[in-house]
Protein backbone atom coordinates (compact mmCIF):
# COMPACT_ATOMS: atom_id res chain seq x y z
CA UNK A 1 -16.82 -39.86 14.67
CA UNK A 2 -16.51 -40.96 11.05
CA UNK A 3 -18.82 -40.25 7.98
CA UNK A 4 -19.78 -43.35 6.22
CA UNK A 5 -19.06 -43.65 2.54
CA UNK A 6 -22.40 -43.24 1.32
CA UNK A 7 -23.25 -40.71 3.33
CA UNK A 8 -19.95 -38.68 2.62
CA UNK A 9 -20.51 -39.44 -1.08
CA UNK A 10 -24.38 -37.48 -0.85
CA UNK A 11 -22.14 -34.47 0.73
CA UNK A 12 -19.73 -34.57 -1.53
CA UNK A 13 -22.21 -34.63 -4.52
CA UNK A 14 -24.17 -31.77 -2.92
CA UNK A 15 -20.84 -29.37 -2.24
CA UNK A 16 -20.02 -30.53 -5.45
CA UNK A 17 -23.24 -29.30 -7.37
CA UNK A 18 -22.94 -26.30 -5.30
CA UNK A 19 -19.92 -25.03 -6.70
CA UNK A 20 -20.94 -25.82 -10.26
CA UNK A 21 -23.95 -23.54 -9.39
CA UNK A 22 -21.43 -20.54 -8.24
CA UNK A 23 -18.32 -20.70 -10.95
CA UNK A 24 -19.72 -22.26 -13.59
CA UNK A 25 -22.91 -20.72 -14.01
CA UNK A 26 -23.05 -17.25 -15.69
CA UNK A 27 -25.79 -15.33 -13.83
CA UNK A 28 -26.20 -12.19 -16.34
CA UNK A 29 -26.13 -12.61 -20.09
CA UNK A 30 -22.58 -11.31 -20.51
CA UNK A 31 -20.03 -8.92 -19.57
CA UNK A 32 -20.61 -5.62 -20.63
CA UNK A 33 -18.20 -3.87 -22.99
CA UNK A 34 -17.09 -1.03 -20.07
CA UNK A 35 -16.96 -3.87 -17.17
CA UNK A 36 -13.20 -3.81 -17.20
CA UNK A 37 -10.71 -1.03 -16.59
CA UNK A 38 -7.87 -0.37 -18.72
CA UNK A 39 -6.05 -3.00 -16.53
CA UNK A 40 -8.57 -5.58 -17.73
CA UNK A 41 -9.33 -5.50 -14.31
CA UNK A 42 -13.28 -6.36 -13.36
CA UNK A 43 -14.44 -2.50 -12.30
CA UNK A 44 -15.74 -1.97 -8.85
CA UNK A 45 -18.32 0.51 -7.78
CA UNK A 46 -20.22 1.38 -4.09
CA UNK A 47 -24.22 1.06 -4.50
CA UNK A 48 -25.20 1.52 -0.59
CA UNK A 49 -23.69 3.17 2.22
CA UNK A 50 -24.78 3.29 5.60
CA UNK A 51 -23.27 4.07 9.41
CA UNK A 52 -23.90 5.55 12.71
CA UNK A 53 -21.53 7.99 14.31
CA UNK A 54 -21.74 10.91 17.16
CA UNK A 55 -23.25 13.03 14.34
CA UNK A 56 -26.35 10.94 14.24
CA UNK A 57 -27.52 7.21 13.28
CA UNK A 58 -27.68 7.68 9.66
CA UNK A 59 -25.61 8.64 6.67
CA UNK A 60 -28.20 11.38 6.25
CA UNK A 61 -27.65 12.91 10.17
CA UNK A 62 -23.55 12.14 9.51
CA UNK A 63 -23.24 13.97 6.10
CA UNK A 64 -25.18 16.68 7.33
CA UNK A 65 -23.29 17.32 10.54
CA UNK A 66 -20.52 16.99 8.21
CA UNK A 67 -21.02 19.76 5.99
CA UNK A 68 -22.54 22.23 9.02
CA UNK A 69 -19.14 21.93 10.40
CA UNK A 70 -21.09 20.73 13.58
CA UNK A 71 -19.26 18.48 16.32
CA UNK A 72 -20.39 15.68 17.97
CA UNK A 73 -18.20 15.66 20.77
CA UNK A 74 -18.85 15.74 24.34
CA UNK A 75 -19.06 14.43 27.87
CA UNK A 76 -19.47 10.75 27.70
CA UNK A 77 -22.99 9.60 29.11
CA UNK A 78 -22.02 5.59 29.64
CA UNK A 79 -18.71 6.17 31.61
CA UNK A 80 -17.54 7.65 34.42
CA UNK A 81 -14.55 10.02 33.71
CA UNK A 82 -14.28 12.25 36.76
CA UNK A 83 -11.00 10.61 37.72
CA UNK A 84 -9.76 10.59 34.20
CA UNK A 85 -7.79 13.81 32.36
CA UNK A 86 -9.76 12.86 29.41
CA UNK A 87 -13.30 14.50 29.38
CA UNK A 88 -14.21 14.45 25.68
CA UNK A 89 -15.23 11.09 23.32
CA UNK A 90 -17.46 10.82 20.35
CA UNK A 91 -19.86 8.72 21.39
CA UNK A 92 -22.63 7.36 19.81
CA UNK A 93 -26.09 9.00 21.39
CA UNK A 94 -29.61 7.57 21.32
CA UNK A 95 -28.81 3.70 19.76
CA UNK A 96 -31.08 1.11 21.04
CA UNK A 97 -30.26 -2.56 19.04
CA UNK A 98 -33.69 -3.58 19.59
CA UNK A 99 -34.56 -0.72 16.92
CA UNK A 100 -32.72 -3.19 14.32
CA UNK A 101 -32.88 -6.54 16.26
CA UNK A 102 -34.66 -8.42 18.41
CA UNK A 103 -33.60 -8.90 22.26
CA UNK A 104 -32.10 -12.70 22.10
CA UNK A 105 -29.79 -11.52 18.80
CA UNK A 106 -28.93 -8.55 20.31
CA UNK A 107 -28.36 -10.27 23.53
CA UNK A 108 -25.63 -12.53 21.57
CA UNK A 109 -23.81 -9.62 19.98
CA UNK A 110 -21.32 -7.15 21.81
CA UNK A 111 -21.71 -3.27 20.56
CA UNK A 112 -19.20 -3.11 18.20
CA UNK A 113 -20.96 -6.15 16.69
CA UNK A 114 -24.22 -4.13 16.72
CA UNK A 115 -23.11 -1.55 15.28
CA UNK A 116 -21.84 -3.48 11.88
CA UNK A 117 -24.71 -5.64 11.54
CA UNK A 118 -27.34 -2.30 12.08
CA UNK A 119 -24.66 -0.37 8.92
CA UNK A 120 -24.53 -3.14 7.01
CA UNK A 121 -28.34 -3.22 6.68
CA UNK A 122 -28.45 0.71 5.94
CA UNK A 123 -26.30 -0.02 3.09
CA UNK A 124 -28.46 -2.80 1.78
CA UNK A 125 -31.15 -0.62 2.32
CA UNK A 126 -29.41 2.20 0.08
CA UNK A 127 -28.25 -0.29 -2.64
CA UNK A 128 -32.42 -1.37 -3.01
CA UNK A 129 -30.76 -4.71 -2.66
CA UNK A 130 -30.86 -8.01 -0.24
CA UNK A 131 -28.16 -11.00 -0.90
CA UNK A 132 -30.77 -13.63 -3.33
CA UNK A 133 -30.32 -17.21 -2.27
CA UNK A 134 -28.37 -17.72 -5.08
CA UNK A 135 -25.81 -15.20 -5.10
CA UNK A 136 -24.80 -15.70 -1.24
CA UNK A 137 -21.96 -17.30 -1.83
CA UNK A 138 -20.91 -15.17 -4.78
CA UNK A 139 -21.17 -12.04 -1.26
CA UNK A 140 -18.53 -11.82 1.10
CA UNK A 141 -17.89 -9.55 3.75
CA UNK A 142 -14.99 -7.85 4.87
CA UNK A 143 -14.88 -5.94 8.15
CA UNK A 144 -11.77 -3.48 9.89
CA UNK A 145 -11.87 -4.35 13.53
CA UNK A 146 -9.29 -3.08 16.11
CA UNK A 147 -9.75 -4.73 19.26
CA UNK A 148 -13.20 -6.40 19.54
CA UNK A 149 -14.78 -5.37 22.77
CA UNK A 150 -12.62 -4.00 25.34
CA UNK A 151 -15.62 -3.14 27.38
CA UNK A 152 -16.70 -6.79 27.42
CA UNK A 153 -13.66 -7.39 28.74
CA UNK A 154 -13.81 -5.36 31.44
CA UNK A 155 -17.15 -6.42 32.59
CA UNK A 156 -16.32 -9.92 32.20
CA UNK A 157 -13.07 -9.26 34.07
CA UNK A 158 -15.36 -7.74 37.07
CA UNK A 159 -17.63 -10.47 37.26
CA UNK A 160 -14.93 -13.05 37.75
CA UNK A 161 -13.21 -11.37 40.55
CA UNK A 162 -16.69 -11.22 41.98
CA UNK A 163 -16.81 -14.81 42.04
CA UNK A 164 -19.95 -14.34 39.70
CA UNK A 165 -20.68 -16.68 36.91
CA UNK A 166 -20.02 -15.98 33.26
CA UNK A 167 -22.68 -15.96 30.02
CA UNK A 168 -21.57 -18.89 28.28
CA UNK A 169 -21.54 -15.68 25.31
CA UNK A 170 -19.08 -13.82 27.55
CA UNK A 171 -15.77 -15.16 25.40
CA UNK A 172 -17.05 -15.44 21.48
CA UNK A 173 -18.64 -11.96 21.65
CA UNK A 174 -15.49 -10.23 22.10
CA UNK A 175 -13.38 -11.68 19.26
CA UNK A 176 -12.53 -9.25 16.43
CA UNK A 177 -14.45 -11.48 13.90
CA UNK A 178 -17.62 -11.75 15.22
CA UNK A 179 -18.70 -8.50 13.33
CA UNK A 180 -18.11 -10.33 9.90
CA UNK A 181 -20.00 -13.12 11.67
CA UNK A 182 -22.94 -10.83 12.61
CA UNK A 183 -23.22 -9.38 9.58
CA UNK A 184 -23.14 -12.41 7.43
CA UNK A 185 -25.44 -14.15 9.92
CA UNK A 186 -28.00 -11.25 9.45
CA UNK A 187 -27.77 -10.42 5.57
CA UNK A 188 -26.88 -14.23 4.49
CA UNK A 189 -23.75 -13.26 2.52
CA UNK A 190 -21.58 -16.55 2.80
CA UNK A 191 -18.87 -16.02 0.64
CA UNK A 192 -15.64 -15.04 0.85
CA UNK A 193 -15.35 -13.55 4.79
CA UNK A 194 -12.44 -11.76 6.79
CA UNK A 195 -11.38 -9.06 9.39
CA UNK A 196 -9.09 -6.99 8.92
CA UNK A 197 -6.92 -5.68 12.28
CA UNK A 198 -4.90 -3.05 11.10
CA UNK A 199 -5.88 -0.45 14.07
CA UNK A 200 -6.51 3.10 12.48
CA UNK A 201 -5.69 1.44 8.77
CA UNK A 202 -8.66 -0.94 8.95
CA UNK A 203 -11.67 0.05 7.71
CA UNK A 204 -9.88 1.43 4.91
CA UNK A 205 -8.10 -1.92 4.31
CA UNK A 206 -10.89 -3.80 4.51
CA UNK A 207 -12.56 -1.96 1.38
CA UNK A 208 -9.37 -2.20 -0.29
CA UNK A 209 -9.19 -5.76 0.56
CA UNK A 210 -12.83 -6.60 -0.78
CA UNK A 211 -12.43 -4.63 -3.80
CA UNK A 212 -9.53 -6.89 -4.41
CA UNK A 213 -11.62 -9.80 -3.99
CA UNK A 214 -14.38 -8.64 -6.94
CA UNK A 215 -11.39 -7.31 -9.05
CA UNK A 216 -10.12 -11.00 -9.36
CA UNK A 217 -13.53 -12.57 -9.82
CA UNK A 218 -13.89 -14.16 -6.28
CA UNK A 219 -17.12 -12.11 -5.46
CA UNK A 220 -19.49 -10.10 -7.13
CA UNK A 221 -20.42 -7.75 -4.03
CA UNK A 222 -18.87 -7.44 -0.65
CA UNK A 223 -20.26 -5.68 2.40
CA UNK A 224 -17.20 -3.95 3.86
CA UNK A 225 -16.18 -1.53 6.38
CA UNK A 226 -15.36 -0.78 9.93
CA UNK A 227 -17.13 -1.02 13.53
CA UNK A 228 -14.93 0.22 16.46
CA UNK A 229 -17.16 0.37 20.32
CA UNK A 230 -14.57 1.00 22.75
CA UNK A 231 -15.14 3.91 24.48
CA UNK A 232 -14.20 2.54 28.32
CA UNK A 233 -12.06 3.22 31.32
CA UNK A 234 -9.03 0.53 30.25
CA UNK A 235 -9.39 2.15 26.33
CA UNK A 236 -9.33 6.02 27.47
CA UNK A 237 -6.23 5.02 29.93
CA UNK A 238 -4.18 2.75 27.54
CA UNK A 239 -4.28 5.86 25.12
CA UNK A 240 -4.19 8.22 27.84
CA UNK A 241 -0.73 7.15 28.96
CA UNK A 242 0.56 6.70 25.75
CA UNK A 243 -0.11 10.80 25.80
CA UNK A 244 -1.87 9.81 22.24
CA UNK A 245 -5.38 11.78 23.50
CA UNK A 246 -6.93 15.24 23.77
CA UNK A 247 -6.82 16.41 27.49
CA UNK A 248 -9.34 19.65 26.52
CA UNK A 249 -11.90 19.99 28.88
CA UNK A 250 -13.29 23.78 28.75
CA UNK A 251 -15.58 24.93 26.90
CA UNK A 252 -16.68 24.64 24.47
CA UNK A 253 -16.02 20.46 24.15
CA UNK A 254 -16.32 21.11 20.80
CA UNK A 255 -12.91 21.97 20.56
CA UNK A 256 -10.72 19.09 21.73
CA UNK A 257 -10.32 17.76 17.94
CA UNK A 258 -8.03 20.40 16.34
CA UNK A 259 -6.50 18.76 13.38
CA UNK A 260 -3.62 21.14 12.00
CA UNK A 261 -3.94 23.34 14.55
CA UNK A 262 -0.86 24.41 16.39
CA UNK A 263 -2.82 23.76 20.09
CA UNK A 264 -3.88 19.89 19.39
CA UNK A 265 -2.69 18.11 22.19
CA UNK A 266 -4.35 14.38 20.94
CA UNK A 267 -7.08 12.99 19.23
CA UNK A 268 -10.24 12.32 20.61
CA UNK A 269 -11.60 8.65 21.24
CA UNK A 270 -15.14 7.89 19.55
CA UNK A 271 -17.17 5.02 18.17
CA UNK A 272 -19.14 4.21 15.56
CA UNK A 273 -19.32 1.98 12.30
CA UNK A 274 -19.26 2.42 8.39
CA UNK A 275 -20.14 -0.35 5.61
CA UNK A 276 -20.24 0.44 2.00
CA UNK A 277 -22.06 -2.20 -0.65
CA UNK A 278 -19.58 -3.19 -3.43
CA UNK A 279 -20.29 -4.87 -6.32
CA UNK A 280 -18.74 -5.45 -10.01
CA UNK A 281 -20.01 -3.11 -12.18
CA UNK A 282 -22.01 -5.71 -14.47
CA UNK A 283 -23.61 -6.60 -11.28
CA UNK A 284 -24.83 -3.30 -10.69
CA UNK A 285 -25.45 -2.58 -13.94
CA UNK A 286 -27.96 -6.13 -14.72
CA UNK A 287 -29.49 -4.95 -11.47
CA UNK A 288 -30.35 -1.11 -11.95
CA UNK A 289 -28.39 0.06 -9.49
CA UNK A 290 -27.49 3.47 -8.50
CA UNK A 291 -24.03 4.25 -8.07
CA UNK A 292 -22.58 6.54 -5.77
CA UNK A 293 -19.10 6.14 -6.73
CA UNK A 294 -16.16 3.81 -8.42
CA UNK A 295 -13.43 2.09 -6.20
CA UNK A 296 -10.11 2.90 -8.06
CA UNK A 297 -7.21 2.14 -6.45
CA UNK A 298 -5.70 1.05 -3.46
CA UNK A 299 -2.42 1.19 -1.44
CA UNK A 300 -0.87 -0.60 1.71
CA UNK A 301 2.80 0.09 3.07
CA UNK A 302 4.52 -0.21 6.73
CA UNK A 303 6.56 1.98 8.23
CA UNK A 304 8.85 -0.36 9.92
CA UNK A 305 9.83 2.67 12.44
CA UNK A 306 7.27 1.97 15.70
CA UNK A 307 5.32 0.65 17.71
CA UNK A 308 2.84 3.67 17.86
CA UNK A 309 4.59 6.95 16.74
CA UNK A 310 4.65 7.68 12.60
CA UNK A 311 7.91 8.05 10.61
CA UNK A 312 8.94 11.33 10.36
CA UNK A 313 10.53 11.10 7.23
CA UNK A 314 6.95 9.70 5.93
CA UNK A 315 7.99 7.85 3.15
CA UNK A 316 6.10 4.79 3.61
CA UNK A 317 2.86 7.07 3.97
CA UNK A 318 4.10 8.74 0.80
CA UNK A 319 4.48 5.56 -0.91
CA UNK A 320 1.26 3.97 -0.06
CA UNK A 321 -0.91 7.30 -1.38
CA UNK A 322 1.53 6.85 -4.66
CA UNK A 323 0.97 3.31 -4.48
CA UNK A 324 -3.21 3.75 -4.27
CA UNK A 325 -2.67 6.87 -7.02
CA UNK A 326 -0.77 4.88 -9.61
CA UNK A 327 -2.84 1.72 -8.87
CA UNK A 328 -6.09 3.78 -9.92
CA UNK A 329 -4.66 4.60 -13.55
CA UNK A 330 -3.90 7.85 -12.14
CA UNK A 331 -0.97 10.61 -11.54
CA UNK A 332 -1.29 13.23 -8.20
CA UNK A 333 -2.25 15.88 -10.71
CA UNK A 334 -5.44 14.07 -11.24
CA UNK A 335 -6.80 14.09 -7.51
CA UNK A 336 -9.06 16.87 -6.47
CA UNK A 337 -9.63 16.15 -3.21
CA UNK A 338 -7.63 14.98 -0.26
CA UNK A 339 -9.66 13.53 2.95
CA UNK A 340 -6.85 13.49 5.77
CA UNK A 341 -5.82 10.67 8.92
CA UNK A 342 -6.09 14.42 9.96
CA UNK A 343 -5.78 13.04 13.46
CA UNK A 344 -5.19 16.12 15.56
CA UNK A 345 -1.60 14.23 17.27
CA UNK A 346 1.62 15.92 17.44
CA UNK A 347 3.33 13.38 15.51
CA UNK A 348 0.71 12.88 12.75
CA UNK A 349 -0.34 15.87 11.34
CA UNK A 350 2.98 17.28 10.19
CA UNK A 351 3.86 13.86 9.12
CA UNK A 352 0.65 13.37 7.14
CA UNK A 353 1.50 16.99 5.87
CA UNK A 354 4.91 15.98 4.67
CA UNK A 355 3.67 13.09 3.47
CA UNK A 356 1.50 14.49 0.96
CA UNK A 357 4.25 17.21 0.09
CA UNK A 358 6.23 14.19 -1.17
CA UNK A 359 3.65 13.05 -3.29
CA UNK A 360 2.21 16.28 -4.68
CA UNK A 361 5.42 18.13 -4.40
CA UNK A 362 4.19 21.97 -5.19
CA UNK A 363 0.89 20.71 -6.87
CA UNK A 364 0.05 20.25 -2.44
CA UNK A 365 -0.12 24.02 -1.97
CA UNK A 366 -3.21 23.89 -4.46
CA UNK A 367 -4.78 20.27 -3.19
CA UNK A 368 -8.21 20.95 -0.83
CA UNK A 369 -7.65 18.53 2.44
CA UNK A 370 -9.65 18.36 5.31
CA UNK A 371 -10.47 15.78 8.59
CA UNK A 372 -13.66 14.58 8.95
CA UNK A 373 -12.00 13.86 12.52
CA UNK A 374 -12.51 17.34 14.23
CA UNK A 375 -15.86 16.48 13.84
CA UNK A 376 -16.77 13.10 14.80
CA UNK A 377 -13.45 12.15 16.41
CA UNK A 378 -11.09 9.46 15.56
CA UNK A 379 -13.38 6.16 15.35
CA UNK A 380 -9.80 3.86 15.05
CA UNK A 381 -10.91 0.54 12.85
CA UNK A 382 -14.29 2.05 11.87
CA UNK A 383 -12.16 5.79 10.79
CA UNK A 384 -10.95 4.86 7.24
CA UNK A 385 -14.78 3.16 6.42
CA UNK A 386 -16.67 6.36 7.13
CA UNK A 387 -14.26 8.71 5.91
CA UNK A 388 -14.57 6.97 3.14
CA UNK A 389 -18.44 7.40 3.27
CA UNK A 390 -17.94 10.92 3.30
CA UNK A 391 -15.46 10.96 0.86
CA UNK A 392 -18.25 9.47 -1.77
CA UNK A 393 -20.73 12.10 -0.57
CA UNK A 394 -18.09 14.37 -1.78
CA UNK A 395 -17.73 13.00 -5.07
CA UNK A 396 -21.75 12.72 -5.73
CA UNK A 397 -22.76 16.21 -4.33
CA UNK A 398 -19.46 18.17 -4.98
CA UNK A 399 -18.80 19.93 -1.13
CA UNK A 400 -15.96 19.29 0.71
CA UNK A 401 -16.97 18.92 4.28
CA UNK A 402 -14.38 21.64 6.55
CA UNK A 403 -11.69 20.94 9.39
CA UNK A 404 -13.48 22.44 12.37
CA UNK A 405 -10.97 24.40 14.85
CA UNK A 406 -8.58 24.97 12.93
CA UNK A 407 -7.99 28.23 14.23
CA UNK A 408 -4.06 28.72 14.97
CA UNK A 409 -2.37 26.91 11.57
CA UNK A 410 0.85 25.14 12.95
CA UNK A 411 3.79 26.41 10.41
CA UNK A 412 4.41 22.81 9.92
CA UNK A 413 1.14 21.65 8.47
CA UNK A 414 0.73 24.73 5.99
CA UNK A 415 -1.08 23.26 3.42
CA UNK A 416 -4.62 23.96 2.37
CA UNK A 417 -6.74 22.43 5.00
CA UNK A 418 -10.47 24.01 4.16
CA UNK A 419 -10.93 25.67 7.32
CA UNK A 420 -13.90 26.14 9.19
CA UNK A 421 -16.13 26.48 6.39
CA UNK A 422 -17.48 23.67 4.23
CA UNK A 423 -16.44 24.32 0.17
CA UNK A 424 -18.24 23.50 -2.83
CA UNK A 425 -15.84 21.93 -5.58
CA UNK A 426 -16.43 19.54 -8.47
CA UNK A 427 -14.15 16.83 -7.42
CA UNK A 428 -13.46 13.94 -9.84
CA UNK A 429 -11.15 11.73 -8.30
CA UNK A 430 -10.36 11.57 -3.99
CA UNK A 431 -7.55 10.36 -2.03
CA UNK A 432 -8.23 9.00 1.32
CA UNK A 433 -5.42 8.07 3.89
CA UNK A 434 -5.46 6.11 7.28
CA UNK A 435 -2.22 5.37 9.09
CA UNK A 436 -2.30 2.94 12.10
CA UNK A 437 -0.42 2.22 15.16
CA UNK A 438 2.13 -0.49 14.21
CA UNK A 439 3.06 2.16 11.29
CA UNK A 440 0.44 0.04 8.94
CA UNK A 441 -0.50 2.57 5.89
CA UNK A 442 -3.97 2.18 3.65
CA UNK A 443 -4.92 5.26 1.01
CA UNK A 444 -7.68 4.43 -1.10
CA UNK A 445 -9.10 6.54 -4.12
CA UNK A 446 -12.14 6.70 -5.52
CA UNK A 447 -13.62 8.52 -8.10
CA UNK A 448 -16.74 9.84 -10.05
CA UNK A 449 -18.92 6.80 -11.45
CA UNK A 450 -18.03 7.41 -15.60
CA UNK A 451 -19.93 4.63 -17.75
């Protein structure tokens, strides 16, 4: 079918006055004398946060299970894992969608989906913001997304060899992008829109990525962050073979996340999501916002080494924290705080340890780190997005959440890890690091909102 003329013309004129409306229309008065680093970069700072993990379904219930140094690990309730040597998952207790949605949306969304759309409106909610008419295309959305819904999958896979009949929503709801589709669906941010599928490394990517996008003037706020729902029998035994996951089942379950520890034997599997509002900071400002914290620098590298194990030499892990450091205006003596991949592997904690050595070189000895992870498990695309979360709460309220069971230091990770305890410390700047299968690196740092 072809468009005639005129009627092409109309849409052409309409796109046309559109665009005029976004670029060449200056919403706020002017650009405020502190709106640009020393970079001349635009600056970028987080106004709203918001997820749902195994610690609870709010930032509030998270952070607070956070700094009790309580876990939310157990049994799983949804899945059946009496034939499995994995007993322990983080999974997310007590969500109903049709608390956030109603039944025919929910209906057309698979859980990982959920999950974004239901974080991305807490963070609205904590910004005191929703996306104006005329700013929707000046919001984009970024979301880290591992593998869509592997549990869709597997029910759709049943069905068929049932000789049952699909939902004509069986297919689209399992593709990777459908959170960023959810999410601008339900807020009615239409601007610039991706996923990011970086495994472990994306939901730290994907705030990297959208801070990019504001630094260069394409947007003046992003929704970003992670979702990750796949907690299932074809998840737990792809990892399970792989010999990547925590076998512990005594108890207490508590235990089976041991980051640093000399007995970790895997990480543990969990879901969840994190999404973080981020705007310019002349948005912000013209707005009244509150600010939790400033977006600084980010860093991407690749091992080159794997398919799933880290380099042991670690020096594209090294080079990615520089990279997000120097990127940030800053040197490794400046960072106060170091929130770990901490993932309780074999393989990745003394890497992550070396790592770090590389960078800090003696200064490490005298750097606080600590994984959110022995907590609320390893949450794979949605990990880097919450840790991140967490990683502002640490900035704003100056307590450095602990690394639960870490009981039995391994001589190889010897480095101060904040043990067992939470810590109180003013922390100006943070380093956060997520390394993903496929050897794909992403450190972000943030830092202390200065005007």
């Amino acid at each position: 079918m072809t468009i005639e003329a005129p009627v092409r013309t109309a849409l052409n004129q309409e796109i046309e006055e559109i665009v005029a409306n976004i670029w060449d229309t200056q919403p706020y008065p002017q650009e405020s004398p502190y709106g640009r680093d020393e970079q001349g970069r635009r600056r970028v700072v987080i106004t709203g946060m918001g997820c749902l993990t195994c610690l609870g379904l709010s930032l509030d219930e998270t952070w607070a299970g956070l700094v009790a140094g309580r876990s939310g690990l157990g049994h799983p309730t949804r899945l059946d894992v009496s034939n499995s040597a994995v007993k322990v998952v983080g999974e997310v207790h007590g969500f109903d969608p049709q608390n956030y949605m109603d039944f025919r949306s929910a209906k057309r969304m698979a859980r990982f989906s959920q999950f974004a759309v239901v974080a991305a409106q807490m963070a609205l909610a904590d910004a005191d913001w929703s996306i104006p008419a005329e700013e929707a295309f000046r919001t984009g959305v970024v979301m880290g997304v591992g593998m869509g819904s592997l549990l869709d999958v597997e029910e759709a896979f049943d069905r068929l060899q049932a000789g049952k009949r699909l939902s004509p929503f069986a297919f689209p709801i399992i593709l990777p992008n459908m959170a960023g589709y959810n999410v601008s669906l339900t807020t009615g941010a239409r601007g610039f829109n991706a996923c990011v599928s970086t495994a472990c490394a994306s939901g730290t990517q994907a705030l990297g990525d959208a801070a990019a996008v504001i630094r260069r003037g394409g947007a003046d706020a992003m929704l970003a962050g992670g979702t990750s729902a796949d907690i299932c029998q074809f998840a737990l035994a792809g990892f399970s073979v792989m010999q990547a996951l925590s076998t512990w089942s005594e108890e207490p379950l508590s235990k089976a996340s041991r980051p640093f520890d000399k007995n970790r034997d895997g990480f543990v599997a969990a879901e969840g999501a994190g999404v973080m509002v981020l705007e310019s900071l002349d948005h912000a400002l013209a707005r009244g916002a509150r600010i939790h914290a400033e977006v600084l620098g980010f860093g991407n590298t690749s091992d080159a080494y794997h398919l799933t194990a880290p380099d042991p030499e670690a020096v594209a892990p090294a080079m990615a924290m520089q990279i997000a450091i120097a990127d940030a205006g800053l040197s490794p003596a400046d960072i106060g705080y170091i929130n770990a991949h901490g993932t309780s592997t074999p393989l990745n904690d003394p890497m992550e340890t070396l790592a770090i050595k590389r960078v800090f070189g003696e200064r490490a000895y005298q750097v606080p780190i600590s994984s959110n992870k022995s907590m609320i498990g390893h949450l794979i695309s949605a990990a880097g997005a919450v840790e991140a979360i967490a990683m502002a709460q640490t900035l704003r309220t100056g307590i450095i959440p602990p690394t639960i069971n870490l009981e039995e230091p391994d001589p190889a990770c010897d480095l101060d890890y904040v043990p067992n305890q939470a810590r109180r410390v003013p922390v100006e700047f943070a380093l956060s690091n997520s390394f993903g299968f496929g050897g794909q690196n992403a450190c972000l740092v943030l830092g202390r909102y200065e005007s």
